[in-house]
Protein backbone atom coordinates (compact mmCIF):
# COMPACT_ATOMS: atom_id res chain seq x y z
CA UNK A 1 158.59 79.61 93.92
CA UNK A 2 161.08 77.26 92.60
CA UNK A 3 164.61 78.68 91.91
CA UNK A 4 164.82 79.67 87.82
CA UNK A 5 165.96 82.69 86.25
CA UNK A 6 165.37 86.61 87.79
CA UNK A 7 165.72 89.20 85.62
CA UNK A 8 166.83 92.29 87.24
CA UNK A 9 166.42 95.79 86.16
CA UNK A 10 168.70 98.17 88.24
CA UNK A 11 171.69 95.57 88.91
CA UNK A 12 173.86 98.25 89.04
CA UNK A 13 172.67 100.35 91.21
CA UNK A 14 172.56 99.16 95.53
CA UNK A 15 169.37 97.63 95.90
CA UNK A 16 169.11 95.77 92.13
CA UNK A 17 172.87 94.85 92.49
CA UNK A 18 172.22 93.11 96.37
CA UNK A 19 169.11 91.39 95.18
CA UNK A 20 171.02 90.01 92.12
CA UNK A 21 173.90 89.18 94.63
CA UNK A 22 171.32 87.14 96.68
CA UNK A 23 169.84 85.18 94.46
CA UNK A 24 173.05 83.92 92.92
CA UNK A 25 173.64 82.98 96.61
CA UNK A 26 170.86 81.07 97.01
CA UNK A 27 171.22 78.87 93.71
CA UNK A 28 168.97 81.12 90.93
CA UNK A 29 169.95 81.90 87.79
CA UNK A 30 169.93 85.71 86.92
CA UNK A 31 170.26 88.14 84.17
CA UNK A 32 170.57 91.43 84.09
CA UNK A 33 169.69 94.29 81.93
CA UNK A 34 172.01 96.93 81.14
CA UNK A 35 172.72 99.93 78.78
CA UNK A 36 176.25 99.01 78.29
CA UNK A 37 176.90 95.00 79.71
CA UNK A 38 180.67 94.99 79.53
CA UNK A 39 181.07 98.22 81.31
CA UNK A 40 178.64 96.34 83.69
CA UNK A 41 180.23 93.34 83.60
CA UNK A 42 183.98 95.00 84.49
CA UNK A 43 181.81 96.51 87.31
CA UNK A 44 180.97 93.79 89.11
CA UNK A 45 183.30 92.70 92.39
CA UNK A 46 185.39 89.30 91.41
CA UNK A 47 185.28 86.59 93.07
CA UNK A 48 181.17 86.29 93.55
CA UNK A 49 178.82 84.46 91.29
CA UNK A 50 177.95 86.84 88.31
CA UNK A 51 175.00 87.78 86.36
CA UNK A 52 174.42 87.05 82.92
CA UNK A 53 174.59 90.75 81.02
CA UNK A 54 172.06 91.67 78.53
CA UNK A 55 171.98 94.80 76.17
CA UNK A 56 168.52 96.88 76.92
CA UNK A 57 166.77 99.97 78.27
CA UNK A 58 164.09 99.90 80.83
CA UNK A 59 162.61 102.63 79.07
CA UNK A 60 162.03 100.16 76.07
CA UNK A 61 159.38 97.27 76.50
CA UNK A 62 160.62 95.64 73.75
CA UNK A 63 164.04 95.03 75.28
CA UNK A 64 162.38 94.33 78.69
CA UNK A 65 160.04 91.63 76.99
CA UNK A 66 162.93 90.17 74.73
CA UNK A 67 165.52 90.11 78.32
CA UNK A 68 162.27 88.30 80.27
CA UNK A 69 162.19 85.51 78.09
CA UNK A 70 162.30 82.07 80.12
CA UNK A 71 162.57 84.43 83.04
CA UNK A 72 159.89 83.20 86.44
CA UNK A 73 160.94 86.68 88.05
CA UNK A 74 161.71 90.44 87.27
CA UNK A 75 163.03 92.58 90.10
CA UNK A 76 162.09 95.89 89.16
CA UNK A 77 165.17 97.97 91.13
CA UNK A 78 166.12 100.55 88.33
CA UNK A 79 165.60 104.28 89.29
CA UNK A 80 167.02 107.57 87.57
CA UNK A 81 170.66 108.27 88.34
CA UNK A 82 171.06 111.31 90.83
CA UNK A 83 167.16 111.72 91.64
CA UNK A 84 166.90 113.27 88.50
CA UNK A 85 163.92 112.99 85.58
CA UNK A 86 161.80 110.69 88.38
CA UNK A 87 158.16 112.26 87.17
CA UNK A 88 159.02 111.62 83.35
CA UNK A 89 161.20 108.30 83.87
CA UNK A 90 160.19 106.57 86.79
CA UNK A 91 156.72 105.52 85.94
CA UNK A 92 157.23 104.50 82.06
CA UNK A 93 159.94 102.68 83.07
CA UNK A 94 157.75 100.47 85.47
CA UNK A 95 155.12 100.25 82.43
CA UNK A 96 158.00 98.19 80.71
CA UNK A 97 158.10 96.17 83.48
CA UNK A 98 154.43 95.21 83.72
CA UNK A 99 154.15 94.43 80.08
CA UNK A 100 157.31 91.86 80.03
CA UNK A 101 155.38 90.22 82.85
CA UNK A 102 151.95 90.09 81.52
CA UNK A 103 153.79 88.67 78.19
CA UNK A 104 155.66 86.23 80.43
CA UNK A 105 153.53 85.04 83.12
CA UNK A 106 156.03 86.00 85.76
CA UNK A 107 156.13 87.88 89.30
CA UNK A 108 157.07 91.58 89.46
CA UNK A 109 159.26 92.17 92.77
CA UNK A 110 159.39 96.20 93.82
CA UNK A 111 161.82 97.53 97.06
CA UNK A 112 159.86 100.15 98.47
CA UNK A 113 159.95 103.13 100.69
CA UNK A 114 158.38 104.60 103.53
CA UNK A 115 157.99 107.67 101.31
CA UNK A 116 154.80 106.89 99.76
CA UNK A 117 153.21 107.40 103.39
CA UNK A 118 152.13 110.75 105.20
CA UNK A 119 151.75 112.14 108.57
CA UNK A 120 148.35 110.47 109.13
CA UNK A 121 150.31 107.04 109.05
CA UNK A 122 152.97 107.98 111.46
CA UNK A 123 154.29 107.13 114.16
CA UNK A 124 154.07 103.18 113.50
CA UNK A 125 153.28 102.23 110.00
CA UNK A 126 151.92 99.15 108.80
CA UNK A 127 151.24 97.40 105.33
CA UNK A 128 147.63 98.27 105.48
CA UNK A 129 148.51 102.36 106.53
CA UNK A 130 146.84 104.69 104.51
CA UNK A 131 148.92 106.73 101.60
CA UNK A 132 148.30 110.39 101.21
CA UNK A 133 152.67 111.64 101.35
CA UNK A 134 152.71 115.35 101.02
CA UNK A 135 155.99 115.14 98.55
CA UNK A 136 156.17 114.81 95.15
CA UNK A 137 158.22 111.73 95.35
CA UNK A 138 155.78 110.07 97.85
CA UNK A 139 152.84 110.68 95.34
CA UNK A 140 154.84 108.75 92.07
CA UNK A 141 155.67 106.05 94.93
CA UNK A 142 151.50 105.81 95.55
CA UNK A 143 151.22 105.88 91.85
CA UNK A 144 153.56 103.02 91.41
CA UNK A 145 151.89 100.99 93.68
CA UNK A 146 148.80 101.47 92.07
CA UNK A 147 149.49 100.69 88.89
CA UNK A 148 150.98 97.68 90.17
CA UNK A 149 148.14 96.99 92.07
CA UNK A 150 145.65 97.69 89.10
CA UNK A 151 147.78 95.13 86.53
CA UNK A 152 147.84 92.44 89.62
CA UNK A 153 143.84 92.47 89.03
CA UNK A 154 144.70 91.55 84.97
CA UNK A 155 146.51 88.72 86.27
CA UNK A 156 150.63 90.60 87.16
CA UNK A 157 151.36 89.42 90.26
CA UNK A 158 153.63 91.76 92.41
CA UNK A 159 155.21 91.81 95.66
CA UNK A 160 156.73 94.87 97.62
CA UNK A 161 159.01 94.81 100.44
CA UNK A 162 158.92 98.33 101.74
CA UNK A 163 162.15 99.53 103.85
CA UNK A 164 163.58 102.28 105.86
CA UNK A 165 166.81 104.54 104.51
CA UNK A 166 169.01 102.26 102.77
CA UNK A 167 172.52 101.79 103.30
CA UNK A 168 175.30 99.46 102.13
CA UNK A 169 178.58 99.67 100.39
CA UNK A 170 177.03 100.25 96.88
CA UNK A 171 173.77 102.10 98.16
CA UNK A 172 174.17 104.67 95.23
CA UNK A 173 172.58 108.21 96.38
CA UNK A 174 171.14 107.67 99.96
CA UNK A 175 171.36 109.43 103.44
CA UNK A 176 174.08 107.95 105.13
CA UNK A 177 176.58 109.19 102.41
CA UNK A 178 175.51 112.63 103.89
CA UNK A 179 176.74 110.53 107.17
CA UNK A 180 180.03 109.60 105.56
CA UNK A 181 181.20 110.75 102.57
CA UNK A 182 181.79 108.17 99.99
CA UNK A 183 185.74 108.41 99.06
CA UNK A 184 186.92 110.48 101.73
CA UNK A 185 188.51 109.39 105.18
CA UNK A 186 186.13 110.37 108.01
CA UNK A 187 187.42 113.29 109.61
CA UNK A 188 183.42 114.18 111.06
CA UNK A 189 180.36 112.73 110.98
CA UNK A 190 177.14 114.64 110.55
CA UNK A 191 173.36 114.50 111.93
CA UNK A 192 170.29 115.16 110.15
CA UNK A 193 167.61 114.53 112.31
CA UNK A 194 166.34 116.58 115.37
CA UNK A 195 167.90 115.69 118.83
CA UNK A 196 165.89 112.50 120.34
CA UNK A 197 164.15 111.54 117.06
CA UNK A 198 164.72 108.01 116.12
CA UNK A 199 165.15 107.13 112.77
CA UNK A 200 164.85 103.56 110.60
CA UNK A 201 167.45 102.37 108.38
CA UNK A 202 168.00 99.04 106.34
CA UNK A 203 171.08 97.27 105.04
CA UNK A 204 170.61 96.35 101.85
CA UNK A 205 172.02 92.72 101.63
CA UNK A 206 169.22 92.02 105.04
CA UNK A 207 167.06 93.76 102.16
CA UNK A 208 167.93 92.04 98.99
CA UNK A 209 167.86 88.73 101.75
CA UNK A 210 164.38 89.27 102.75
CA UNK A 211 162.92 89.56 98.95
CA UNK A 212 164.57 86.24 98.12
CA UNK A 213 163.57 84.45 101.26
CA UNK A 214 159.92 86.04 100.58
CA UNK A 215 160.26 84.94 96.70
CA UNK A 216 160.41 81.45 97.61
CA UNK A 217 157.57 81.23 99.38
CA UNK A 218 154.89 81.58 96.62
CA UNK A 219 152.19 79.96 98.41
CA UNK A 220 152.49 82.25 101.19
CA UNK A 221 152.43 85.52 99.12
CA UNK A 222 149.29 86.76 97.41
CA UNK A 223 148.75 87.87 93.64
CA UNK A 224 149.51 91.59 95.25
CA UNK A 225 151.48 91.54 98.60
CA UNK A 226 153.08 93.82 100.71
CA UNK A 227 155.71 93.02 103.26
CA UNK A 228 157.47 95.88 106.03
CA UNK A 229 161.10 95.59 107.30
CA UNK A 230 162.38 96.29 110.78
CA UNK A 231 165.85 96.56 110.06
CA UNK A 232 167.59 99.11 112.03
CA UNK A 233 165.79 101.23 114.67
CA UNK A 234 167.92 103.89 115.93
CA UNK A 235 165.67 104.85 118.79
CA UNK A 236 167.30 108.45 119.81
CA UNK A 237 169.02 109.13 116.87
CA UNK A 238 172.17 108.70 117.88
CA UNK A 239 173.02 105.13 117.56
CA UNK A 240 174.29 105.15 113.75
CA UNK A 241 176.57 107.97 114.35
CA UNK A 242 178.00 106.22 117.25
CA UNK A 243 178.70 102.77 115.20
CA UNK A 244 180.52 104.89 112.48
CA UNK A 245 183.00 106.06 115.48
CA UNK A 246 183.40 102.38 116.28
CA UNK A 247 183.93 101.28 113.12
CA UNK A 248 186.29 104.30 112.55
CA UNK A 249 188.67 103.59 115.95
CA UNK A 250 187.61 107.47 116.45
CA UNK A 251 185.20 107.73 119.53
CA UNK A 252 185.91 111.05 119.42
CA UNK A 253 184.96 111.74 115.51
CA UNK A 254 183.35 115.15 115.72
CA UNK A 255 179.31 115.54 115.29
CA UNK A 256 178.81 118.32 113.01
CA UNK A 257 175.19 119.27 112.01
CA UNK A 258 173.72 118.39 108.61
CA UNK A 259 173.31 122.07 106.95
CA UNK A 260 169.80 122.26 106.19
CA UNK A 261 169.91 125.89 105.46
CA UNK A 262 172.23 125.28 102.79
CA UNK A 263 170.30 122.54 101.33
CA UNK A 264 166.93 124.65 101.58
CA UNK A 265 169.07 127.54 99.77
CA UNK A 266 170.45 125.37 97.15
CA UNK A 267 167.20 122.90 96.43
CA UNK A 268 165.98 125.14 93.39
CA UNK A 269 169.35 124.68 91.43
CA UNK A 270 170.40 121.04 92.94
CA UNK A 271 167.81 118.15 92.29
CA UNK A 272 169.93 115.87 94.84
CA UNK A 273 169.43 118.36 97.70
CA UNK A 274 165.85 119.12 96.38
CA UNK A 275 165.04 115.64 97.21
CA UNK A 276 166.85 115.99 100.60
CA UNK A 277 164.68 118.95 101.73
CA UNK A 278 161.42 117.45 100.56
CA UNK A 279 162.50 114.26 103.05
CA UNK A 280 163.07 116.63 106.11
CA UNK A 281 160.12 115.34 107.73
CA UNK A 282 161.11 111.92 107.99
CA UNK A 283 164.00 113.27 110.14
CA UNK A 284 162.14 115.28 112.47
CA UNK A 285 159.07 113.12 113.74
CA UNK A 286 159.56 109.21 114.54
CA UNK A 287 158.50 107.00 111.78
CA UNK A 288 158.69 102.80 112.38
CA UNK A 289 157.65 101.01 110.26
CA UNK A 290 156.23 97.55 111.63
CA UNK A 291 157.60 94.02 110.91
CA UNK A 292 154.42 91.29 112.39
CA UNK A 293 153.31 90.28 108.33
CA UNK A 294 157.19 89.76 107.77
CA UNK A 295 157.90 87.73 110.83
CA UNK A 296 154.30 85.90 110.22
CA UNK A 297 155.58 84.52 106.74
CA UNK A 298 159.23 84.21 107.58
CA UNK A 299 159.60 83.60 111.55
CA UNK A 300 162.90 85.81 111.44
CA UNK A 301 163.78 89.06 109.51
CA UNK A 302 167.25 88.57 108.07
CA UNK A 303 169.28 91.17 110.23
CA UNK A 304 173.06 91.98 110.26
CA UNK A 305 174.20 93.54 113.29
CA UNK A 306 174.24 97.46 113.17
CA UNK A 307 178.44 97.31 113.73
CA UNK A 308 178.94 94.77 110.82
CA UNK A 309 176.90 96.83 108.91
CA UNK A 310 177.86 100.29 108.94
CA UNK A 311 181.75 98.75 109.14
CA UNK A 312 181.62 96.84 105.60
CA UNK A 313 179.83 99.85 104.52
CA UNK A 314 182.31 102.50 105.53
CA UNK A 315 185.11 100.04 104.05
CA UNK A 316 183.09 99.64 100.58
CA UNK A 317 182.46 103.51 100.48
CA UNK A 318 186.34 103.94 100.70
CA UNK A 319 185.76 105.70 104.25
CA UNK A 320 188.17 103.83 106.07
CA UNK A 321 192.07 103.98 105.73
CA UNK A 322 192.28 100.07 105.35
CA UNK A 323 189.37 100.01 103.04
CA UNK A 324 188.35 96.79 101.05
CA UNK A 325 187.18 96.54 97.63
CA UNK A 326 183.79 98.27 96.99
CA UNK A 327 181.06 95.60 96.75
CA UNK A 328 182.45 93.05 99.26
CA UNK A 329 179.79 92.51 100.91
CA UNK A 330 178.49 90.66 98.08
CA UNK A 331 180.91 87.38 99.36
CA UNK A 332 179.08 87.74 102.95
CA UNK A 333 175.57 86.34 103.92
């Protein structure tokens, strides 16, 4: 695909803002949809190419439609603040989506999970694994993805790059803030997986990287395709705590272990830690998913090493005493 215009729902959040980040890197124009632009606008870290800002609601076709205009891309990266509302938000907001591109001819791009998968696709998952998640937020992920699927067959083409547990200086709710809490000097770090259980994580500008890189290669990308990410395999589980001690200068930061009594108590009054309890599984079994489609289209899968990662992360989050602006890892790649 020649480089045009992206419009990108979810800019502010981690995985809409990196994508938006990477295309202005690699020469597209891009405009982004917003509630309030200017609050948006003062949001965004200086010094970086910036988005154009455009008043609308994902929730709203109309606004959608009227933002796509002239648009050869939407990146459809908007979710409900705090894991809140997802059964009654999550899936009108992705009809909006699919009627601004069957008005405008364009490609729908979707960052996916591993959570739309179950136990009979573990250990090693691959594109073509079959779906049956025992969550509730696995089952609207399989319901995205069909409804994506379905309007590809009217003629929406859509591409999704599925991707272990995010994490990034503006990765908005994820796990590794329950690694390192956003704002706060580390003082511990904590584990939530079961002793010798690796786990698969993904850094979101290798993430917003591999959509663009995977974008401009139209001819090598069906009407629906699907695309999985290595990124970071920690193989015992023990690997991201110890690059948060490097990063840190504290190889002795205490290990503490992530409370999942507390969350399990609290899950009926808490939607954030009702969402952590319902992914306990992903923490206590080995799931991978594989990489050969990726590599087979690119050659290479974009990949920051695991201590430049988690360090610009800790310093966006405000983790570290010499911490750098949030966001600046939007001026590396």
């Amino acid at each position: 695909m020649e480089r045009g215009t992206a419009l990108v729902l979810g800019a502010t959040g981690g995985i809409g803002g990196e994508t938006a980040a990477a295309l202005l890197r690699r020469g597209w124009q891009v405009r982004a949809l917003a509630r309030d632009p200017a609050k948006a606008a003062a949001q965004w870290p200086a010094g970086v190419a910036r988005p154009e800002w455009v008043a609308g609601d994902a929730l709203d076709a109309d606004s959608v439609i009227a933002a796509a205009r002239g648009v050869s891309l939407i990146v459809h990266a908007v979710n409900p603040p705090g894991y809140r509302n997802w059964k009654t938000l999550v899936l009108p907001m992705l009809e909006s989506t699919i009627r601004a591109a069957e008005v405008c001819g364009v490609r729908i791009v979707l960052p996916g999970t591993v959570y739309n998968y179950g136990p009979d696709a573990f250990p090693d998952v691959v594109e073509s694994s079959p779906q049956h998640p025992q969550t509730r937020k696995g089952a609207i992920r399989v319901q995205m993805e069909q409804r994506l699927r379905e309007a590809a067959e009217c003629g929406v083409r859509t591409l999704i790059v599925r991707a272990g547990d995010f994490f990034g200086p503006c990765a908005g709710n994820n796990w590794f803030a329950q690694l390192a809490k956003p704002g706060r000097p580390l003082t511990a770090t904590t584990d939530p997986g079961r002793r010798g259980v690796g786990h698969q994580w993904a850094y979101l500008p290798d993430v917003a990287e591999t959509i663009v890189q995977l974008v401009e290669r139209e001819s090598a990308i069906a009407a629906f395709d699907t695309f999985h990410m290595a990124g970071h395999w920690d193989a015992d589980g023990t690997q991201m705590q110890a690059a948060i001690r490097r990063a840190s200068g504290q190889p002795e930061l205490p290990l503490q272990r992530f409370p999942w009594w507390l969350v399990t108590l609290a899950s009926p009054f808490v939607p954030l830690f009702r969402e952590l309890r319902e992914m306990r599984h992903l923490w206590e079994q080995p799931v991978r998913l594989r990489n050969a489609r990726l590599l087979s289209v690119l050659g290479s899968e974009p990949h920051t090493a695991l201590d430049t990662a988690v360090a610009t992360t800790l310093h966006g989050l405000g983790c570290l005493r010499d911490a750098g602006t949030t966001g600046a890892l939007r001026g590396s790649l």
